[in-house]
Protein backbone atom coordinates (compact mmCIF):
# COMPACT_ATOMS: atom_id res chain seq x y z
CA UNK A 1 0.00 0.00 0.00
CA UNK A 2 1.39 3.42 -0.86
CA UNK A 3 2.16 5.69 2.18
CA UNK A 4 0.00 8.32 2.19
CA UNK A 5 2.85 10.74 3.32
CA UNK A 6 4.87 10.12 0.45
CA UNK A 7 4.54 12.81 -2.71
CA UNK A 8 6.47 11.29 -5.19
CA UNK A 9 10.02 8.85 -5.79
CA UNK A 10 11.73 8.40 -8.10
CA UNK A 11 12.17 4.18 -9.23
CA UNK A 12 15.70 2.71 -10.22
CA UNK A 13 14.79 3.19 -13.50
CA UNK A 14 13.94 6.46 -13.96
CA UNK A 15 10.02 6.08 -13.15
CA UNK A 16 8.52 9.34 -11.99
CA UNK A 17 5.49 8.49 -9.78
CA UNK A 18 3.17 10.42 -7.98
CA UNK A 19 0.92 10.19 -4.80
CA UNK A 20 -2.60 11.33 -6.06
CA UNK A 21 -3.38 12.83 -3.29
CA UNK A 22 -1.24 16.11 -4.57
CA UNK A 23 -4.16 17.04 -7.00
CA UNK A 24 -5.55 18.93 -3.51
CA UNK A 25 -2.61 20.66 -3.72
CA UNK A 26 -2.91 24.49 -5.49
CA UNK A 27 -1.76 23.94 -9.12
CA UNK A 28 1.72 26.14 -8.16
CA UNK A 29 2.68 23.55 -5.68
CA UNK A 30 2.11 20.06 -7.97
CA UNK A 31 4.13 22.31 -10.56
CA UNK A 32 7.20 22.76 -8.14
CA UNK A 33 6.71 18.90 -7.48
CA UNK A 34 6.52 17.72 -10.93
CA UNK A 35 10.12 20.01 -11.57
CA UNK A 36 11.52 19.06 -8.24
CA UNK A 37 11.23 15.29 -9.29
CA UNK A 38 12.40 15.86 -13.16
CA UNK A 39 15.64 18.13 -11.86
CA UNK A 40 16.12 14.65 -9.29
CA UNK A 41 16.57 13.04 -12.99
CA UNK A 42 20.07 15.25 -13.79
CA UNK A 43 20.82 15.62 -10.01
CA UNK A 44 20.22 12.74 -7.83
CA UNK A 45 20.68 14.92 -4.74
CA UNK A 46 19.90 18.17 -3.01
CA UNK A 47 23.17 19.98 -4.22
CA UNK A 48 23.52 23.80 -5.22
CA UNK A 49 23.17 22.82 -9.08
CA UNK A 50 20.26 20.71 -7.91
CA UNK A 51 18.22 24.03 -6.91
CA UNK A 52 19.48 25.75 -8.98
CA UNK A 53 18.10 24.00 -11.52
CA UNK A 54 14.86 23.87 -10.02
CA UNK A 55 15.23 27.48 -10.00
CA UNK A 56 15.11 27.45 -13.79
CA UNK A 57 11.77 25.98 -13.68
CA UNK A 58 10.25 27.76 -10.54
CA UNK A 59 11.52 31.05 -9.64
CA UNK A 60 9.50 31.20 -5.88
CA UNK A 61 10.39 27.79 -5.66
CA UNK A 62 10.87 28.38 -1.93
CA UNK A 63 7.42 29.36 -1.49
CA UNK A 64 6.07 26.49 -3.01
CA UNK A 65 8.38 24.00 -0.47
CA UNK A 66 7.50 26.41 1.94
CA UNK A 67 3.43 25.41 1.27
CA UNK A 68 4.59 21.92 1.42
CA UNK A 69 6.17 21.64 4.62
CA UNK A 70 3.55 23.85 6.45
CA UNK A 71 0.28 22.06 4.79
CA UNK A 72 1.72 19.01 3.14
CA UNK A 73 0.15 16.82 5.94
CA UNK A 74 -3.27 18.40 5.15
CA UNK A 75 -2.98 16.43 1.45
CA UNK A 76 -4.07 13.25 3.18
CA UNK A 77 -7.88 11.51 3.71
């Protein structure tokens, strides 16, 4: 059964997948989710390049984490 705390992974090969539950999310935040996980693709870590590269992508990036790890929990039954 999938953990319903868990956003997204990343599989060994590649596989992108995605809790459901982050549709309650606000369309910003699933965005910042869906380029978190593809930047994971070129940077398997949470280096500088890493956010920077998100940054690319997501300028308020840090807002959107921000959202996460203040109402993340509320994306549950």
């Amino acid at each position: 059964m999938q953990d319903s705390t868990v956003i997204d992974w990343i599989t060994k090969d590649n596989i992108l997948i995605f809790n459901w539950l982050i549709i309650m999310a606000p369309v910003s935040v699933i965005d910042y989710i869906i380029v978190h996980e593809l930047c994971h693709l070129k940077y398997p870590n949470h280096s500088e390049n890493f956010w920077k590269e998100v940054a690319v992508f997501c300028l308020d990036f840090q807002k959107r984490r921000d959202w996460l790890r203040i109402r993340g929990l509320e994306l549950s039954f």
